[in-house]
Structure formats: structure tokens, C-alpha cells
C-alpha atoms as a PDB file:
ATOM      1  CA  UNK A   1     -17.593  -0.490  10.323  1.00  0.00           C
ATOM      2  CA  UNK A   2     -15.480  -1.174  13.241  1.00  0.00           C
ATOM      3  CA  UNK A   3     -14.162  -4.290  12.463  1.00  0.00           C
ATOM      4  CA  UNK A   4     -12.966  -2.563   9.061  1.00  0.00           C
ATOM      5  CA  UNK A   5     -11.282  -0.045  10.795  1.00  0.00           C
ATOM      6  CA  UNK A   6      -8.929  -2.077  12.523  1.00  0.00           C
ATOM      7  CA  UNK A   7      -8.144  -4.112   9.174  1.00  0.00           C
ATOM      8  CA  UNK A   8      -7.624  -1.187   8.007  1.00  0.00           C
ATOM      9  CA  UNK A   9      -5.455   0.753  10.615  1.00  0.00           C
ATOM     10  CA  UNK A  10      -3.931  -3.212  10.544  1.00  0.00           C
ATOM     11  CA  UNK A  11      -2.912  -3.222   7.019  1.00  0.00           C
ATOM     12  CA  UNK A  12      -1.907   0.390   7.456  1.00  0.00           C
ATOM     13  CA  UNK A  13       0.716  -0.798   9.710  1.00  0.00           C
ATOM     14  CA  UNK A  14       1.841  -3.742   7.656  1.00  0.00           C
ATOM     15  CA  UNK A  15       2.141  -1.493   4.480  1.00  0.00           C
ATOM     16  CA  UNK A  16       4.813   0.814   6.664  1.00  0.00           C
ATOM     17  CA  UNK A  17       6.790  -2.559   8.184  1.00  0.00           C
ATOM     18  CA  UNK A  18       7.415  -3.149   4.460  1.00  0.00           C
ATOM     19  CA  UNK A  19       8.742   0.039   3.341  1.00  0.00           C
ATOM     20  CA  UNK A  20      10.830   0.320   6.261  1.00  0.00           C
ATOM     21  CA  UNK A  21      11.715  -3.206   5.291  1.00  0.00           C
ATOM     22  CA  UNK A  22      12.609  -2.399   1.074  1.00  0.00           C
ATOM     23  CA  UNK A  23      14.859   0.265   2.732  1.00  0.00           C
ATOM     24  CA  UNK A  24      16.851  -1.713   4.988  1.00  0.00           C
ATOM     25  CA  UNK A  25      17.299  -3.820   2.213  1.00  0.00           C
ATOM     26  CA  UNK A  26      17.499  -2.085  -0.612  1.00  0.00           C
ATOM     27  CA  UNK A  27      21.282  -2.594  -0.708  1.00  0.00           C
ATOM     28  CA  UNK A  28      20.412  -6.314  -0.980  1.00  0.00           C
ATOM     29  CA  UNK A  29      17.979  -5.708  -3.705  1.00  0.00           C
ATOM     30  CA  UNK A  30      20.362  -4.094  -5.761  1.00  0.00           C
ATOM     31  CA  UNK A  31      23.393  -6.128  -5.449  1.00  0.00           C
ATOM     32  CA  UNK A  32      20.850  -9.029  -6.058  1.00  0.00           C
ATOM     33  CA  UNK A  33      19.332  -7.067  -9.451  1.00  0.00           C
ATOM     34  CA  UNK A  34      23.054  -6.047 -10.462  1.00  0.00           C
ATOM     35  CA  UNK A  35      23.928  -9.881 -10.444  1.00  0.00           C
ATOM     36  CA  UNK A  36      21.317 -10.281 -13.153  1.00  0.00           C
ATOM     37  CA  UNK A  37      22.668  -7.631 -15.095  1.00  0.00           C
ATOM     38  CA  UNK A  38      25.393  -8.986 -16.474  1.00  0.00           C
ATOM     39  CA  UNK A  39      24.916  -9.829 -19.966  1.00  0.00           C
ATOM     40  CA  UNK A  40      22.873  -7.084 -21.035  1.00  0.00           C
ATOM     41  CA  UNK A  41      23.815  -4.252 -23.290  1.00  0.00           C
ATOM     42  CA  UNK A  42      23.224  -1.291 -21.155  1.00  0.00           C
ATOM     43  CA  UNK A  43      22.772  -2.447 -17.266  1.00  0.00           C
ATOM     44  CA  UNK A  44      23.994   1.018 -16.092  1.00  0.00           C
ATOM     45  CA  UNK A  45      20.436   2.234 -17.538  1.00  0.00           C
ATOM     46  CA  UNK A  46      18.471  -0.666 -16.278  1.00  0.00           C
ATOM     47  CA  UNK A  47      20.442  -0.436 -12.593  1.00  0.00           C
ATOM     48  CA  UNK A  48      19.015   3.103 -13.021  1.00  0.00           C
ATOM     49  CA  UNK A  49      15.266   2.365 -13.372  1.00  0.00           C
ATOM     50  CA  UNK A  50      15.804  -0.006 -10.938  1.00  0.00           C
ATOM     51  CA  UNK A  51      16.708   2.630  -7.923  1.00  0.00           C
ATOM     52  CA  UNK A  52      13.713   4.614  -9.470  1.00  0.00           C
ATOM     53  CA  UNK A  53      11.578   2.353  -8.676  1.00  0.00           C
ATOM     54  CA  UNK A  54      12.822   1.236  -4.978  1.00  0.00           C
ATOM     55  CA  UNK A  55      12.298   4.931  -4.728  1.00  0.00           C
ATOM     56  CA  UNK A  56       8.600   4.665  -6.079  1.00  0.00           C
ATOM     57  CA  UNK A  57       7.843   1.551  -4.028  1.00  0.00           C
ATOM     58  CA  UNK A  58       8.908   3.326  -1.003  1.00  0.00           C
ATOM     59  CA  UNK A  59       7.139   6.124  -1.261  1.00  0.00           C
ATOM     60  CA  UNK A  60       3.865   4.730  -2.581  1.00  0.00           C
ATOM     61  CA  UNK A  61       3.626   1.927   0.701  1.00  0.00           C
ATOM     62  CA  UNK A  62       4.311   5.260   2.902  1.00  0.00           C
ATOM     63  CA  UNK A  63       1.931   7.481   1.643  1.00  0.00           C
ATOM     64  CA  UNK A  64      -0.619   4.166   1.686  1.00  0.00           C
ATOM     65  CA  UNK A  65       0.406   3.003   4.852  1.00  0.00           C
ATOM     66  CA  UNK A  66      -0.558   6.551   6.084  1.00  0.00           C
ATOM     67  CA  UNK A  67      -3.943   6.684   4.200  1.00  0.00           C
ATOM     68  CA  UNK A  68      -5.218   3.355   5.259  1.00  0.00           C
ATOM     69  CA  UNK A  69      -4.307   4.097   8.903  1.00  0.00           C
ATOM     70  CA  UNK A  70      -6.395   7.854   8.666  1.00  0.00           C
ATOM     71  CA  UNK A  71      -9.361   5.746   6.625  1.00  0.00           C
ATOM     72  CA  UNK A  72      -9.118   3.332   9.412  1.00  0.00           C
ATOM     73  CA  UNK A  73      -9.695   5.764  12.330  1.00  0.00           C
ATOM     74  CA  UNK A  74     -12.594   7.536  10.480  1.00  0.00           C
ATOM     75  CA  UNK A  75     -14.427   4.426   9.418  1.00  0.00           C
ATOM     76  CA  UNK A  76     -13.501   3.644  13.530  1.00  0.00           C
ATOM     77  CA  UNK A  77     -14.922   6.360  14.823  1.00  0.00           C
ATOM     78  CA  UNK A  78     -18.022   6.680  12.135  1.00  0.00           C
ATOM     79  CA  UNK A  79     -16.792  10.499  10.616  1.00  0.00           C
ATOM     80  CA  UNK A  80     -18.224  11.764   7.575  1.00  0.00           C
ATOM     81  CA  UNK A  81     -14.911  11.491   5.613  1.00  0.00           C
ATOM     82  CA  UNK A  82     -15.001   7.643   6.329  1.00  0.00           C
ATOM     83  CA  UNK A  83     -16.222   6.758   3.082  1.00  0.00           C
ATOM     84  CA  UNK A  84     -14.338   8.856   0.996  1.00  0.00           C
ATOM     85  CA  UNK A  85     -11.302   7.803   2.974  1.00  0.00           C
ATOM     86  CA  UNK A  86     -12.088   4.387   2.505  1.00  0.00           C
ATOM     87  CA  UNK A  87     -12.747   4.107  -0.677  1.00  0.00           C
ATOM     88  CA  UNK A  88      -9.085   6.006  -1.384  1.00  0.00           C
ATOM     89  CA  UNK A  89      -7.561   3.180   1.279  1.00  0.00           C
ATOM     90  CA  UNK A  90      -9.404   0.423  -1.162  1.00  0.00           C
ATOM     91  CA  UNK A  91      -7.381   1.751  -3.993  1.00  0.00           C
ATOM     92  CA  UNK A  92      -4.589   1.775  -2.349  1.00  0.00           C
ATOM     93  CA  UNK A  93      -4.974  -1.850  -1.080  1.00  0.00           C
ATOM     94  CA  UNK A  94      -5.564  -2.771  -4.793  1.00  0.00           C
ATOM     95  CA  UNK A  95      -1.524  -2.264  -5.363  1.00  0.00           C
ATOM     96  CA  UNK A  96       0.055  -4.562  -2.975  1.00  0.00           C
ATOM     97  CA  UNK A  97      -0.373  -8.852  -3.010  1.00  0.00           C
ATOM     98  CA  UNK A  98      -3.019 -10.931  -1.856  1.00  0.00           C
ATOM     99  CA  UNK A  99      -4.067  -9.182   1.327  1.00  0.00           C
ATOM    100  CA  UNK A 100      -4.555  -5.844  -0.027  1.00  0.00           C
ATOM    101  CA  UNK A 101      -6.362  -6.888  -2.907  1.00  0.00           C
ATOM    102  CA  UNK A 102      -8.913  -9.118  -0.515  1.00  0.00           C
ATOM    103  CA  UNK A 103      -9.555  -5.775   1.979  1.00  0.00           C
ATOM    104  CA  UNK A 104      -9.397  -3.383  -0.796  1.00  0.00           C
ATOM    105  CA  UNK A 105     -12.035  -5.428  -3.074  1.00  0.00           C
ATOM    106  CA  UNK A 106     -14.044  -6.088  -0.053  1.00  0.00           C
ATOM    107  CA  UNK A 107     -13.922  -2.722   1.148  1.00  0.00           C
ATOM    108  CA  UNK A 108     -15.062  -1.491  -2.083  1.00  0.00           C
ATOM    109  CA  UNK A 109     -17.509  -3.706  -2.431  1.00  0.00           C
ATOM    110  CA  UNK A 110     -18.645  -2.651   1.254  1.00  0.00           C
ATOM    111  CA  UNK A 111     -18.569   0.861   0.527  1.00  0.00           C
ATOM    112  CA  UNK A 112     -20.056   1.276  -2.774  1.00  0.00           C
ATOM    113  CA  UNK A 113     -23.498  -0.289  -1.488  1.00  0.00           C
ATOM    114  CA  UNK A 114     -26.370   2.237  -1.960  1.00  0.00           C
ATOM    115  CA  UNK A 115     -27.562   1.212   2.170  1.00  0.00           C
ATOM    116  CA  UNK A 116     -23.668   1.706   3.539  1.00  0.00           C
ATOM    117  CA  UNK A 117     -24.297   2.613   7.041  1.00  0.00           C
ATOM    118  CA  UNK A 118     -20.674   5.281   7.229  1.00  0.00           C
ATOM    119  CA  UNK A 119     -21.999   7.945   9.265  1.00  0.00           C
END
């Protein structure tokens, strides 16, 4: 469960380096989605949804960031919650590329075992 933990506290981390990074760059983003925009009918709409869901992105990878960091010190330190926090950080994980897909599916796969030693 240790070893978990610090993936997860880990991936916590890397899930808050990369909202701070979509909001350093957002401005990039959407000069780079407004250059697509150009030959549709209504880009001021699209442009729009667009900033919604920078907005939604942000806020998601903050709030999971934060949850897979907590789930990472309980399954750490063994607490009753560690499961249920884990299994939450799993779902999480299940939203964002590659990495978070492998821990998340592992974890859940860890966690929904009827023998998981969490506390």
C-alpha cells in the first residue's frame, strides 16, 4: 500500500503541474483554437465552449490533483478512508492519458480485491 501511496501523492502532483500549466497557457490555447476558427459559421459560439472548457479542465485536474494527493496519504499511512479514497483517486486517474489510466485501472483492480489488505 505504500508504494501506491507515493504513485499516488506522485500523480497528484503531476495532475496540479498541468493545470497550473493549461493556465499559463491558456492564452496560447486560444489564439491557437481561434486560428482554426476561421471558416466556420458561428466561431464566436464555438470560441465560447472553448473557454468553458479550459475552465472545466482546470478545475477538474485541481480538484483531482487534490484527491489523489489526500488518497495517497491515507493509503500511506494505512487509515480507514484509504480505500474509499482510493477508489475515488482511481476514477479520477481514469480522465487524464496514459498514466492515469495505468494507476487508476491498477488501483482499481488493487482495491476492489475481496483480500485488500487497506487497514
Amino acid at each position: 500500500m505504500r508504494n501506491l501511496g507515493i504513485l499516488w501523492i506522485l500523480y497528484g502532483l503531476l495532475r496540479l503541474i498541468g493545470a497550473v500549466g493549461v493556465f499559463l497557457y491558456s492564452g496560447t490555447l486560444t489564439l491557437m483554437w481561434g486560428a482554426l476558427l476561421t471558416r466556420v459559421p458561428n466561431p464566436f459560439a464555438l470560441m465560447n465552449l472553448f473557454q468553458g472548457l479550459l475552465v472545466f479542465v482546470i478545475i477538474l485536474s485541481i480538484v483531482a490533483g487534490v484527491v489523489c494527493m489526500i488518497a495517497g496519504l491515507n493509503l500511506m499511512s494505512n487509515k480507514g478512508s484509504a480505500r474509499t479514497l482510493g477508489l475515488v483517486a482511481a476514477f479520477f486517474g481514469l480522465t487524464n492519458g496514459p498514466l492515469g489510466i495505468a494507476l487508476g485501472a491498477f488501483t482499481l483492480l488493487f482495491l476492489t480485491r475481496p483480500n485488500a489488505r487497506t487497514a
